[in-house]
N, C-alpha and C. Protein backbone atom coordinates (compact mmCIF):
# COMPACT_ATOMS: atom_id res chain seq x y z
N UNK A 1 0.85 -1.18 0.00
CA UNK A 1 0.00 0.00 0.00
C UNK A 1 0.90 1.24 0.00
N UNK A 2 0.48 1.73 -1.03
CA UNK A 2 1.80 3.22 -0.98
C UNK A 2 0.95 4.40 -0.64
N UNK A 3 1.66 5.81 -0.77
CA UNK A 3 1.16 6.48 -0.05
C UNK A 3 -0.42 6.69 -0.78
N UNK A 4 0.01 7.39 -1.83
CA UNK A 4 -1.62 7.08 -2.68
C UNK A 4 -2.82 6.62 -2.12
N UNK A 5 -2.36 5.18 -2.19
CA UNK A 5 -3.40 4.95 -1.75
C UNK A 5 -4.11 4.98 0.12
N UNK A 6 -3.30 5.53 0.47
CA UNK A 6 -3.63 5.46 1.79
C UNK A 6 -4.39 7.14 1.83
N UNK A 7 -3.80 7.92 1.16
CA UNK A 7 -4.50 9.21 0.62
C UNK A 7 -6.19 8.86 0.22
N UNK A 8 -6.04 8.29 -0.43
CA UNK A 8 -7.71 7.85 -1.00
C UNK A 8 -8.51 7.38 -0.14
N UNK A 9 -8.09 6.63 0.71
CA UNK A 9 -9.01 5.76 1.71
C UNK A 9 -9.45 7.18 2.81
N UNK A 10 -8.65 8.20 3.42
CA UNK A 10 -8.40 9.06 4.26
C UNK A 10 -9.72 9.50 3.62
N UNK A 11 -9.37 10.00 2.51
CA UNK A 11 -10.20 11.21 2.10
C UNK A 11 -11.85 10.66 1.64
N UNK A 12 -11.68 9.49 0.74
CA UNK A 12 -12.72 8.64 0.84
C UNK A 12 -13.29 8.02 2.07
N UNK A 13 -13.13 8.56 3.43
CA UNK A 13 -13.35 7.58 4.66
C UNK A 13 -13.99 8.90 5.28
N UNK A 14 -13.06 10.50 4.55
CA UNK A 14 -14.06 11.86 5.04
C UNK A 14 -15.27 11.97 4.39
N UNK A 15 -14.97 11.57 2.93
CA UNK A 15 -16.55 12.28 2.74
C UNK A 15 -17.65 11.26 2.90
N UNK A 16 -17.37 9.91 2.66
CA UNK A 16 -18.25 8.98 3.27
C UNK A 16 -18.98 9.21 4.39
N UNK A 17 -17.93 9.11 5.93
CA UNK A 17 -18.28 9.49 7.09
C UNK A 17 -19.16 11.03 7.49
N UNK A 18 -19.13 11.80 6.86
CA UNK A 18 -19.02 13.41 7.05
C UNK A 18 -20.86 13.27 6.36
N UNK A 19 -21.14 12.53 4.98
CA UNK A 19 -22.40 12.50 4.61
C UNK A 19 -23.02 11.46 5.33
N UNK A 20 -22.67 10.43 5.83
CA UNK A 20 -23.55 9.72 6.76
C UNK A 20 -23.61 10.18 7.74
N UNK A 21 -22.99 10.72 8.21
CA UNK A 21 -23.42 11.79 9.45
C UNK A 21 -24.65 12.78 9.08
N UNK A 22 -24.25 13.28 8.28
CA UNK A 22 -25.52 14.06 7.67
C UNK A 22 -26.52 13.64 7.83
N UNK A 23 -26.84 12.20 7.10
CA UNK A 23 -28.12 11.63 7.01
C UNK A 23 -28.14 10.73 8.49
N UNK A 24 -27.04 10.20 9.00
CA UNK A 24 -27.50 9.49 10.24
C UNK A 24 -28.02 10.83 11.79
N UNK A 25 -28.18 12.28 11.49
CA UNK A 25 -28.01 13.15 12.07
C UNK A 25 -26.77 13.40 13.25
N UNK A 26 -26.03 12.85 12.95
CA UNK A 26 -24.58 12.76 14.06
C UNK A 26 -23.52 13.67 14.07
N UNK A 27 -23.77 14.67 12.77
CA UNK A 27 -22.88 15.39 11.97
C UNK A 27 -22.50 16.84 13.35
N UNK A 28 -23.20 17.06 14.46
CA UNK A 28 -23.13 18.16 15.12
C UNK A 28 -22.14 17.50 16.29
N UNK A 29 -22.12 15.82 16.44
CA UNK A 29 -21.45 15.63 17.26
C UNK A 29 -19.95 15.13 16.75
N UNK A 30 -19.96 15.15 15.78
CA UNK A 30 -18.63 14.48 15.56
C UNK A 30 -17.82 15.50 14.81
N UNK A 31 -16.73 15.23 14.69
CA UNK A 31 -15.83 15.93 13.89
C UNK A 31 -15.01 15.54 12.79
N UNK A 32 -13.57 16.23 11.84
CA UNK A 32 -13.06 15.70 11.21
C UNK A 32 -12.76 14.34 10.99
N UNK A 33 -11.97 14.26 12.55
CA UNK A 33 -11.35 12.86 12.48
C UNK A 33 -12.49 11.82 12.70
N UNK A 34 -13.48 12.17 13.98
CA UNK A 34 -14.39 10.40 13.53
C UNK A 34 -15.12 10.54 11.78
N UNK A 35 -15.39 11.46 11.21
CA UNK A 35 -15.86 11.39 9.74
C UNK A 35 -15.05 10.49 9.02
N UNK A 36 -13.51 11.07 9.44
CA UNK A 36 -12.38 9.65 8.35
C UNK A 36 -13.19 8.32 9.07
N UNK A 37 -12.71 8.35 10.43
CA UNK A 37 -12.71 6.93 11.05
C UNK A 37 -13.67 6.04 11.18
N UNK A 38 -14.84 6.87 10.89
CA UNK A 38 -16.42 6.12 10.74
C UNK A 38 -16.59 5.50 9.21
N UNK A 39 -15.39 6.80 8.12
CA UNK A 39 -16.06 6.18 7.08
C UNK A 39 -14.88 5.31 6.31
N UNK A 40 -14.11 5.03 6.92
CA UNK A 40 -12.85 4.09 6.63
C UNK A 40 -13.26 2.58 7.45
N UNK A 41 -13.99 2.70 8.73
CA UNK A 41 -14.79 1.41 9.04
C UNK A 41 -15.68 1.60 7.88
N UNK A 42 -16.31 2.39 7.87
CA UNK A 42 -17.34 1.92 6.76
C UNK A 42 -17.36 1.54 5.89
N UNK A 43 -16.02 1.64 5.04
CA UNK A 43 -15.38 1.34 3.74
C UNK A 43 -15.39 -0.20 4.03
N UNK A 44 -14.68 -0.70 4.49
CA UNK A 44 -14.91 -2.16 4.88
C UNK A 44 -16.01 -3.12 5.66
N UNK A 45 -16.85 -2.43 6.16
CA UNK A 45 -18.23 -2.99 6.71
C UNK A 45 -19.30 -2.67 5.46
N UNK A 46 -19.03 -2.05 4.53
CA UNK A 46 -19.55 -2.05 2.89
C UNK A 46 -19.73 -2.61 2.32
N UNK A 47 -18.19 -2.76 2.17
CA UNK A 47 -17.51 -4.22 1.65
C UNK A 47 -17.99 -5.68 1.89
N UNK A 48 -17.97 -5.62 2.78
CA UNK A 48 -18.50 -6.85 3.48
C UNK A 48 -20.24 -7.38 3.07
N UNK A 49 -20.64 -6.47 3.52
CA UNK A 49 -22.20 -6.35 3.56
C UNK A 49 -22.92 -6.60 1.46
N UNK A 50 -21.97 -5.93 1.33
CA UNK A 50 -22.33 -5.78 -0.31
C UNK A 50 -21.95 -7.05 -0.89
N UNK A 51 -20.82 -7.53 -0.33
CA UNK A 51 -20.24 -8.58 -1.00
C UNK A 51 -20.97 -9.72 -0.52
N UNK A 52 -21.85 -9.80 0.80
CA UNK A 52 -22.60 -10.91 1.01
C UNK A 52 -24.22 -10.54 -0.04
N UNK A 53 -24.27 -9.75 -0.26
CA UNK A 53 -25.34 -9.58 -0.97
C UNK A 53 -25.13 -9.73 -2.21
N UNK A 54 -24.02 -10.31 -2.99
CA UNK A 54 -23.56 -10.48 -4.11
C UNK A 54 -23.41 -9.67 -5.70
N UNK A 55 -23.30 -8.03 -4.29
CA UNK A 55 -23.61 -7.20 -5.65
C UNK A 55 -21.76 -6.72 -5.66
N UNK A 56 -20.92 -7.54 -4.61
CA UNK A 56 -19.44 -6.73 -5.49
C UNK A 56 -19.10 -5.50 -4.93
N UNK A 57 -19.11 -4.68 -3.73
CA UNK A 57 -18.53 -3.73 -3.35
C UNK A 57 -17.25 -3.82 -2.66
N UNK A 58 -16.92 -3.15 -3.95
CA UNK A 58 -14.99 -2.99 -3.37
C UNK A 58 -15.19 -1.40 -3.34
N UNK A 59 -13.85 -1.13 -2.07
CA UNK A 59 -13.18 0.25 -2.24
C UNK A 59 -12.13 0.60 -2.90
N UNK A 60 -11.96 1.12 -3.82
CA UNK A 60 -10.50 0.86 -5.12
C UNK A 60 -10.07 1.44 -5.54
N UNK A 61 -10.15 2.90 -4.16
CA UNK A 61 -9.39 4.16 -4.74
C UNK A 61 -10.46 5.14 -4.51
N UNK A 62 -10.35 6.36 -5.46
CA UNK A 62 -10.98 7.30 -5.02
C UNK A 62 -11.70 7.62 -6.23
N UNK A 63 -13.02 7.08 -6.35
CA UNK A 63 -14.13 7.42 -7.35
C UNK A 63 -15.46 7.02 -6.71
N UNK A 64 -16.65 7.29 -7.20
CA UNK A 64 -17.87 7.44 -6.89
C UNK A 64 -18.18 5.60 -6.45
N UNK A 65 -17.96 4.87 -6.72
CA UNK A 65 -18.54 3.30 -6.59
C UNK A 65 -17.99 3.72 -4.84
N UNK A 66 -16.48 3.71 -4.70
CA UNK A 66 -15.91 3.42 -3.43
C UNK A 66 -16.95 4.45 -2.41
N UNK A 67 -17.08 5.28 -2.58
CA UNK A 67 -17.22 6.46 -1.93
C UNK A 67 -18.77 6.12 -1.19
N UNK A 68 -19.60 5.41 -2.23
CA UNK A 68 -20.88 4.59 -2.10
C UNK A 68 -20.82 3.65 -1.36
N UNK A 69 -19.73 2.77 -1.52
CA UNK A 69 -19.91 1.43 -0.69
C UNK A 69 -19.52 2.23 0.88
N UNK A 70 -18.31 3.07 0.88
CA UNK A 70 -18.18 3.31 2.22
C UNK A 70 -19.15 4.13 2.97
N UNK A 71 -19.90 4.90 2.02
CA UNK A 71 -21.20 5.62 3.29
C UNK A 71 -22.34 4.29 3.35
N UNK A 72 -22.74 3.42 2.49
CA UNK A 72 -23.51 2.74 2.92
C UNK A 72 -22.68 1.97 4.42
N UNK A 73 -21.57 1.56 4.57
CA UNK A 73 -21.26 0.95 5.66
C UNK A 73 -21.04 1.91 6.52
N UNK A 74 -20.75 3.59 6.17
CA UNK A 74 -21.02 4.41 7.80
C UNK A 74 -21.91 4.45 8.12
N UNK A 75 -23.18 4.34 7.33
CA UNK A 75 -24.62 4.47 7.79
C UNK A 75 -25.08 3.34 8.37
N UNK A 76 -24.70 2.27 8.10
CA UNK A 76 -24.93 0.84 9.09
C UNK A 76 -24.19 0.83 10.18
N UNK A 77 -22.75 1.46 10.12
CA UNK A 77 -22.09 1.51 11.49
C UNK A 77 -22.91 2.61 12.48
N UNK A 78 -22.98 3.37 12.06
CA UNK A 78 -23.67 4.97 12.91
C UNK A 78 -25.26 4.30 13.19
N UNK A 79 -25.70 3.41 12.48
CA UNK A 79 -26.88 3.10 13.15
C UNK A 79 -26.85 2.32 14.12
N UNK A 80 -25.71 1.28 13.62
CA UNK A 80 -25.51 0.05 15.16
C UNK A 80 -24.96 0.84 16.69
N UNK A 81 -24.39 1.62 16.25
CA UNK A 81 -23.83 2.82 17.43
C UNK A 81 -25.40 3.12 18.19
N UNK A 82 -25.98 3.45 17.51
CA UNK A 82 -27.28 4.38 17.59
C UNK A 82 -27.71 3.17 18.74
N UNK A 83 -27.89 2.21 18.32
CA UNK A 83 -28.85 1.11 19.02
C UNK A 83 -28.07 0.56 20.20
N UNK A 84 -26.49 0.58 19.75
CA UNK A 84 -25.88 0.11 21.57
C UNK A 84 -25.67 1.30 22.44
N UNK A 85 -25.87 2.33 22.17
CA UNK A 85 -26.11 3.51 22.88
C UNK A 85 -27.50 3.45 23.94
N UNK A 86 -28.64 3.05 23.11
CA UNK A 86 -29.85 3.15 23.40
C UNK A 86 -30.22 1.79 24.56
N UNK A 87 -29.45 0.91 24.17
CA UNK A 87 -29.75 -0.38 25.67
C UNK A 87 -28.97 -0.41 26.45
């Protein structure tokens, strides 16, 4: 992994995280860094989720597919948050 790509995931892990915040309403509590860190888990809990559903979500740099798979997995992470918060 060179630097590149560790650039892409960062920045792909902000805007992922930063719009699921948006839509998960979390966006007033969090900041820069959990936006990467929510949406860089999310990048891979995406992954995962998509790939059991057999539709193929990889993160593979920095274009619109990746950027998709990783807010769908911040928005599943920020919701599971939501619910172990709540019991």
């Amino acid at each position: 992994m060179d630097i590149v790509n560790i650039i892409a995931w960062i920045v792909v892990g902000a805007i992922a995280g930063w719009l699921a915040s948006i839509v998960m309403k979390t966006n007033a509590s969090q900041g820069l860094l959990t936006d990467i860190i929510v949406g860089i888990i999310g990048g891979f809990l995406g992954g995962i989720i998509l790939n059991a559903l057999g539709v193929g979500g990889e993160v593979t740099g920095f274009n619109l597919t990746s950027v998709l798979v990783a807010f769908i997995g911040a928005v599943v992470l920020l919701g599971l948050l939501r619910l172990i918060r709540r019991a």
